[in-house]
Protein backbone atom coordinates (compact mmCIF):
# COMPACT_ATOMS: atom_id res chain seq x y z
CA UNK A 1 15.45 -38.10 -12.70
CA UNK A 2 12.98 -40.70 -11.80
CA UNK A 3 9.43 -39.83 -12.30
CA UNK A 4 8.58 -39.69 -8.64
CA UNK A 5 11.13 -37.06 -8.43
CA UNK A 6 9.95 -35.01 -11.08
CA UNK A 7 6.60 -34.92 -10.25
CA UNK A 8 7.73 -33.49 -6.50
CA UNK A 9 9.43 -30.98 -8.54
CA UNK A 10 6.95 -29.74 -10.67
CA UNK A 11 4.18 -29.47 -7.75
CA UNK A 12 7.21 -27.42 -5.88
CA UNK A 13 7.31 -25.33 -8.85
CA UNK A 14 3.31 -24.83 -9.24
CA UNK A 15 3.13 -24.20 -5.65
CA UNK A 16 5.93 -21.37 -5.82
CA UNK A 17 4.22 -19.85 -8.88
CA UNK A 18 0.73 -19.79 -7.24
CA UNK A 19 2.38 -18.14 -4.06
CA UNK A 20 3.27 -15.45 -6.79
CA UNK A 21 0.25 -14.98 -8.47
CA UNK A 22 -1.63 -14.79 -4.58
CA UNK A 23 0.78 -12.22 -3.93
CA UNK A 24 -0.19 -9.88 -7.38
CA UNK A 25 -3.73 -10.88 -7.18
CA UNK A 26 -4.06 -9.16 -3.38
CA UNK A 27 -1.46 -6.31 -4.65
CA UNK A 28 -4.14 -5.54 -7.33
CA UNK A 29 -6.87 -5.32 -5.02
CA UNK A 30 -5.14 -2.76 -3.29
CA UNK A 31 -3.91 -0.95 -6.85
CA UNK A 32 -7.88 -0.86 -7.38
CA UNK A 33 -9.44 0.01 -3.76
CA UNK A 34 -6.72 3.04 -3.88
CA UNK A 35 -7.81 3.82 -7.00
CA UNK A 36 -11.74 3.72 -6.53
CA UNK A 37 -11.18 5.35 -3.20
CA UNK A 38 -9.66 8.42 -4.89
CA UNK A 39 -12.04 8.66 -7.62
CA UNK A 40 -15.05 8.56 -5.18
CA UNK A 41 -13.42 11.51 -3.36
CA UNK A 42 -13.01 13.36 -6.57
CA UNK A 43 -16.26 12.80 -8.28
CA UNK A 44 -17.90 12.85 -4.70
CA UNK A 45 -19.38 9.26 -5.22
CA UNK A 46 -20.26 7.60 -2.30
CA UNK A 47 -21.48 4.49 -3.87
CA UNK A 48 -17.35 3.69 -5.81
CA UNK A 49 -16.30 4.31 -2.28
CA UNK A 50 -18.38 2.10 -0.58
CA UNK A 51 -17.10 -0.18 -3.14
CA UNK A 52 -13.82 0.37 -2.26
CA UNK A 53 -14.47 -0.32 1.21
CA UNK A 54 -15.89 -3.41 0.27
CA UNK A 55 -12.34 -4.61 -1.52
CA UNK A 56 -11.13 -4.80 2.03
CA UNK A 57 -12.87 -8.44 3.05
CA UNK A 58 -10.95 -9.69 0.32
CA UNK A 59 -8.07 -8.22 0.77
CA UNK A 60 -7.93 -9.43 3.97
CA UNK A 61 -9.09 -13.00 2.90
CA UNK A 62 -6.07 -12.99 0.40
CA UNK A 63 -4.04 -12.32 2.81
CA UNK A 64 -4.66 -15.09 5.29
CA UNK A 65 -4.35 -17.75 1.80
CA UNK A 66 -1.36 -16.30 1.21
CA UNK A 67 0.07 -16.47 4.84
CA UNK A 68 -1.16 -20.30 5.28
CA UNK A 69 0.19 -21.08 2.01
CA UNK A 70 3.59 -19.86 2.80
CA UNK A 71 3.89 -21.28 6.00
CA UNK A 72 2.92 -24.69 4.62
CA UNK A 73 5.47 -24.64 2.35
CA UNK A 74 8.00 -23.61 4.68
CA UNK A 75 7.38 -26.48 7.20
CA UNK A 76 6.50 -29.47 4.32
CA UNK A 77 9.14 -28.52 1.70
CA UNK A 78 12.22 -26.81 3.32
CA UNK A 79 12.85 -24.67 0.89
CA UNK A 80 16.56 -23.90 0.87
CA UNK A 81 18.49 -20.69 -0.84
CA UNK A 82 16.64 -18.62 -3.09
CA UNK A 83 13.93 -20.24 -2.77
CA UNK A 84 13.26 -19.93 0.96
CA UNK A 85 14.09 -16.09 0.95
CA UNK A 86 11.60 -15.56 -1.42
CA UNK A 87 8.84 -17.16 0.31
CA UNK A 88 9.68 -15.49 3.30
CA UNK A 89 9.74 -12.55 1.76
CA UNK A 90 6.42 -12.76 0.45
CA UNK A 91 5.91 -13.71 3.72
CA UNK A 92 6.54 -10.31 4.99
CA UNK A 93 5.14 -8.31 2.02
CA UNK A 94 1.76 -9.97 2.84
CA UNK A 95 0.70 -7.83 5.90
CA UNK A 96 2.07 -4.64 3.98
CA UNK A 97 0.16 -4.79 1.32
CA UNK A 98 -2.76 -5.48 3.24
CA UNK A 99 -2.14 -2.22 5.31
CA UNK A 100 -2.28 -0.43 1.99
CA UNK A 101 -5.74 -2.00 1.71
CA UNK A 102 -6.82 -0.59 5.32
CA UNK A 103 -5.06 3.01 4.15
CA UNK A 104 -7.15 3.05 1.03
CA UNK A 105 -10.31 1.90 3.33
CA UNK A 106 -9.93 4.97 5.62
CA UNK A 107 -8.97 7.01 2.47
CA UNK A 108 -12.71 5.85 1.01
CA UNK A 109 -14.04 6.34 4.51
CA UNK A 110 -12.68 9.96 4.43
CA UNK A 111 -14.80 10.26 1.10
CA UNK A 112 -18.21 9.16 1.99
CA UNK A 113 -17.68 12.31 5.23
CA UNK A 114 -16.70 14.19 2.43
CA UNK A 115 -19.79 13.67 0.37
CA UNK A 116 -22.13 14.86 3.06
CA UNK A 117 -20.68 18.31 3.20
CA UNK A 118 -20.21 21.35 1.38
CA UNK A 119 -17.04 20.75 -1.51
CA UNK A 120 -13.59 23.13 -0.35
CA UNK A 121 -11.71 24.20 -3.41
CA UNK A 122 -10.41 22.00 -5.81
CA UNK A 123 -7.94 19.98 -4.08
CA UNK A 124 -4.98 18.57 -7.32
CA UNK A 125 -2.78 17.67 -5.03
CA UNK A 126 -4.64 14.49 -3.66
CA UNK A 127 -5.61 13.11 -7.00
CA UNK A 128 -1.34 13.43 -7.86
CA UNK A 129 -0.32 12.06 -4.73
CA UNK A 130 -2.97 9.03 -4.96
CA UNK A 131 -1.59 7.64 -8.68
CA UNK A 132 1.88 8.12 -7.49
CA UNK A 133 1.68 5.45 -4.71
CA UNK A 134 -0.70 3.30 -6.75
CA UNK A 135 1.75 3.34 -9.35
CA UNK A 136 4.58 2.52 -6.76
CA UNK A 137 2.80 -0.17 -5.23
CA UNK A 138 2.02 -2.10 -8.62
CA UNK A 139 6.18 -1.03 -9.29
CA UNK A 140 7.32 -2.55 -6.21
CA UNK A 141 4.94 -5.74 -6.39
CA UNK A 142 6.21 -6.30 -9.97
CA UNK A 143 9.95 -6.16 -9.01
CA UNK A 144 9.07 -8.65 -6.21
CA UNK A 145 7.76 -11.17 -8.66
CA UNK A 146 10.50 -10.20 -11.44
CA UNK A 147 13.58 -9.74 -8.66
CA UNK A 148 13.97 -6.13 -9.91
CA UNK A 149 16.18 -4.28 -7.64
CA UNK A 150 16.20 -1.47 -10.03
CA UNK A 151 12.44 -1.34 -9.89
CA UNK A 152 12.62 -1.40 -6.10
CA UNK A 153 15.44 0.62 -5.40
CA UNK A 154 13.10 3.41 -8.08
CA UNK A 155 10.24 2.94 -5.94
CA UNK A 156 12.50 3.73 -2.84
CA UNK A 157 13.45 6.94 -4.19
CA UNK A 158 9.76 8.18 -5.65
CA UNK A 159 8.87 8.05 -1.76
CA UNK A 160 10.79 11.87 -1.39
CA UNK A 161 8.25 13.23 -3.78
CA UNK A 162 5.07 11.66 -2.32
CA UNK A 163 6.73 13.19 0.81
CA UNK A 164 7.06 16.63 -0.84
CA UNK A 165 3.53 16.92 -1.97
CA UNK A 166 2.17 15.76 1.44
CA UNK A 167 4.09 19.01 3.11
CA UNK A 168 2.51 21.08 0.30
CA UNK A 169 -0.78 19.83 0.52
CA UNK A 170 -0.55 20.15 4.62
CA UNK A 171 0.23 24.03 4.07
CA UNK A 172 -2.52 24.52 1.14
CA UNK A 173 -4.99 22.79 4.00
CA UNK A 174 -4.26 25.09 6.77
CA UNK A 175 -4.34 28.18 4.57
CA UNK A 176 -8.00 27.54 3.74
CA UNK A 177 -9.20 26.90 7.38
CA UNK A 178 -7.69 30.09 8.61
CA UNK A 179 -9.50 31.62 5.60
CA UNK A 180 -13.16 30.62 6.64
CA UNK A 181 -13.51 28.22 9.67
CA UNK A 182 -16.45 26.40 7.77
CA UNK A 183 -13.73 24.75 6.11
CA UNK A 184 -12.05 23.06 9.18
CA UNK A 185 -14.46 20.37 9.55
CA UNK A 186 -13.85 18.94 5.26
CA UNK A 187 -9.70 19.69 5.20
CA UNK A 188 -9.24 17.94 8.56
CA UNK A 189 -10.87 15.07 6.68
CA UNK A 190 -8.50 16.25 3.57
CA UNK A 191 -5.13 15.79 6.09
CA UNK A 192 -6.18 12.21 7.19
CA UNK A 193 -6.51 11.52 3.52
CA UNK A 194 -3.25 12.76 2.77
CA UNK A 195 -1.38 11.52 5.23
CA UNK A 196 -2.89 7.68 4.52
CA UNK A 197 -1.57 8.53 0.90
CA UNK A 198 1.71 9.05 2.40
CA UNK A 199 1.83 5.87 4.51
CA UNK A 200 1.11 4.02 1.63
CA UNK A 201 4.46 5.15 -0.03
CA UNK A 202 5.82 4.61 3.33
CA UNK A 203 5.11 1.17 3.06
CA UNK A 204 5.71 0.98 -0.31
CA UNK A 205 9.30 1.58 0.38
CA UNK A 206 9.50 -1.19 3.02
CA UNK A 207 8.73 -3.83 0.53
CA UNK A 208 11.11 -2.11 -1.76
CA UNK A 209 13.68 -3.10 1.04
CA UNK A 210 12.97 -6.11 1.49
CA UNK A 211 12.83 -6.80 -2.18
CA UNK A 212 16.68 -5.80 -2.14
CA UNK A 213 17.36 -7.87 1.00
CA UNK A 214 15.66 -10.94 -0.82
CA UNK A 215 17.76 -10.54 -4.30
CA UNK A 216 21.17 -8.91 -2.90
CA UNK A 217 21.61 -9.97 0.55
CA UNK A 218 21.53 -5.84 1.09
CA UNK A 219 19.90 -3.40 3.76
CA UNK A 220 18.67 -0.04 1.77
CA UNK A 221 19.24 2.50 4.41
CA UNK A 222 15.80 2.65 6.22
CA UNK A 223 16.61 5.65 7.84
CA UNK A 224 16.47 7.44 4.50
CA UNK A 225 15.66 11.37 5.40
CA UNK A 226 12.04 11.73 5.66
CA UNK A 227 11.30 15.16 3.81
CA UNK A 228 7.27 15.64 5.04
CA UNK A 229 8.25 18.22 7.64
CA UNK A 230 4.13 17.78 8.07
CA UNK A 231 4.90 14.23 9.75
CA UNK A 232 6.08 16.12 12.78
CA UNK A 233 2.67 18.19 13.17
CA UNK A 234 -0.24 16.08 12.63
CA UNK A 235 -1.23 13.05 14.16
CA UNK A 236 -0.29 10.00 13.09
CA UNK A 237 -3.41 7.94 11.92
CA UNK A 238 -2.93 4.82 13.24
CA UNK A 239 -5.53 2.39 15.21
CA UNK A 240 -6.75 4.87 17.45
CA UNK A 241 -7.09 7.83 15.08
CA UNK A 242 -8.84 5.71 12.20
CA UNK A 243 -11.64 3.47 12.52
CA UNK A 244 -10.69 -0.29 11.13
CA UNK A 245 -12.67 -2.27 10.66
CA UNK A 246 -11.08 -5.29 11.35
């Protein structure tokens, strides 16, 4: 190989493996926003969430680096095979994971209201729910970088659960504002919370999918049955339910 040739190849090869490390660096902003976010609301600290909140300029920041460097790469080296469905994967995993960031904004959001008002009972259910999709988005990021359908297809599957305690919580909620109407105002606040919780394993599982796709050449079912019969009562919290500050 002439020396030209390998130099071409090794900057291909450092370009590729700082795509990767762009794609875990903004993954672990959104691993630590969630998980500030959800200590704030526990310890009722408005300062970690505010902190939180703050993650979400970078996120966002990461996120346009990571688009413009995939794009470039794309239209100056043609990637071809593996190669190019990886980038375009990461492609596509890019604006996910930065909608986990906005989730675990609003969930931080939903903890500074929080702070100003009177604490409902101990809520476990939020705390559980919050490591589970943490833990499923650093899963599913590390089978991306490691082309672990296993991982993936096990993040897929934890989804049901994250599901499951979202339809608990949603019951516990509504029990304690029939109970005492004071306590409308904080577990309305508690829903939005959980239900950004169980986006984020929503789109935890797309990237699990497309992880799959990328390594296989294989759909996962997306129409996987949903088990948060909740989903079908509240409102969805999308742009014009939460404030983004985009």
């Amino acid at each position: 190989m002439s020396t030209d040739r390998s130099h071409i190849v090794k900057s291909y090869d450092e370009e590729l493996s700082r795509l990767s490390d762009l794609i875990s660096r903004l993954g672990g902003l959104a691993e630590t926003q969630l998980e500030q976010a959800i200590e704030a609301l526990q310890k009722r600290d408005a300062d970690l969430a505010e902190t939180a909140i703050q993650h979400d300029h970078k996120i966002d920041d990461l996120h346009i680096e990571v688009d413009e460097m995939a794009i470039n790469m794309l239209a100056l080296r043609q990637p071809m095979a593996g190669d190019l469905r990886y980038i375009v994967t990461g492609l596509k995993i890019a604006p996910l994971v930065e909608r986990i960031g906005d989730y675990g904004k609003n969930v931080a959001k939903r903890a500074v209201a929080l702070n100003q008002m009177p604490p409902v009972k101990p809520m476990y259910t939020i705390p559980r729910m919050g490591h589970i999709v943490r833990e499923m988005t650093k899963d599913v990021l590390d089978a991306f970088a490691n082309n672990d359908v296993t991982k993936a297809r096990d993040v897929w599957y934890r989804d049901a659960e994250v599901d499951d305690l979202h339809d608990s919580l949603f019951r516990e909620l509504l029990t304690y504002m029939m109970e005492d109407p004071r306590n409308i105002t904080p577990c309305t606040h508690l829903l939005f919370v959980a239900r950004n919780l169980e986006r984020i394993g929503d789109l935890t599982t797309n990237i699990a999918e497309l992880v799959v796709y990328q390594v296989e050449g294989v759909l996962l079912d997306s129409n996987r049955p949903k088990t948060d019969e909740a989903s079908t009562t509240i409102i969805e919290p999308d742009s014009r339910t939460e404030e983004r500050d985009k």
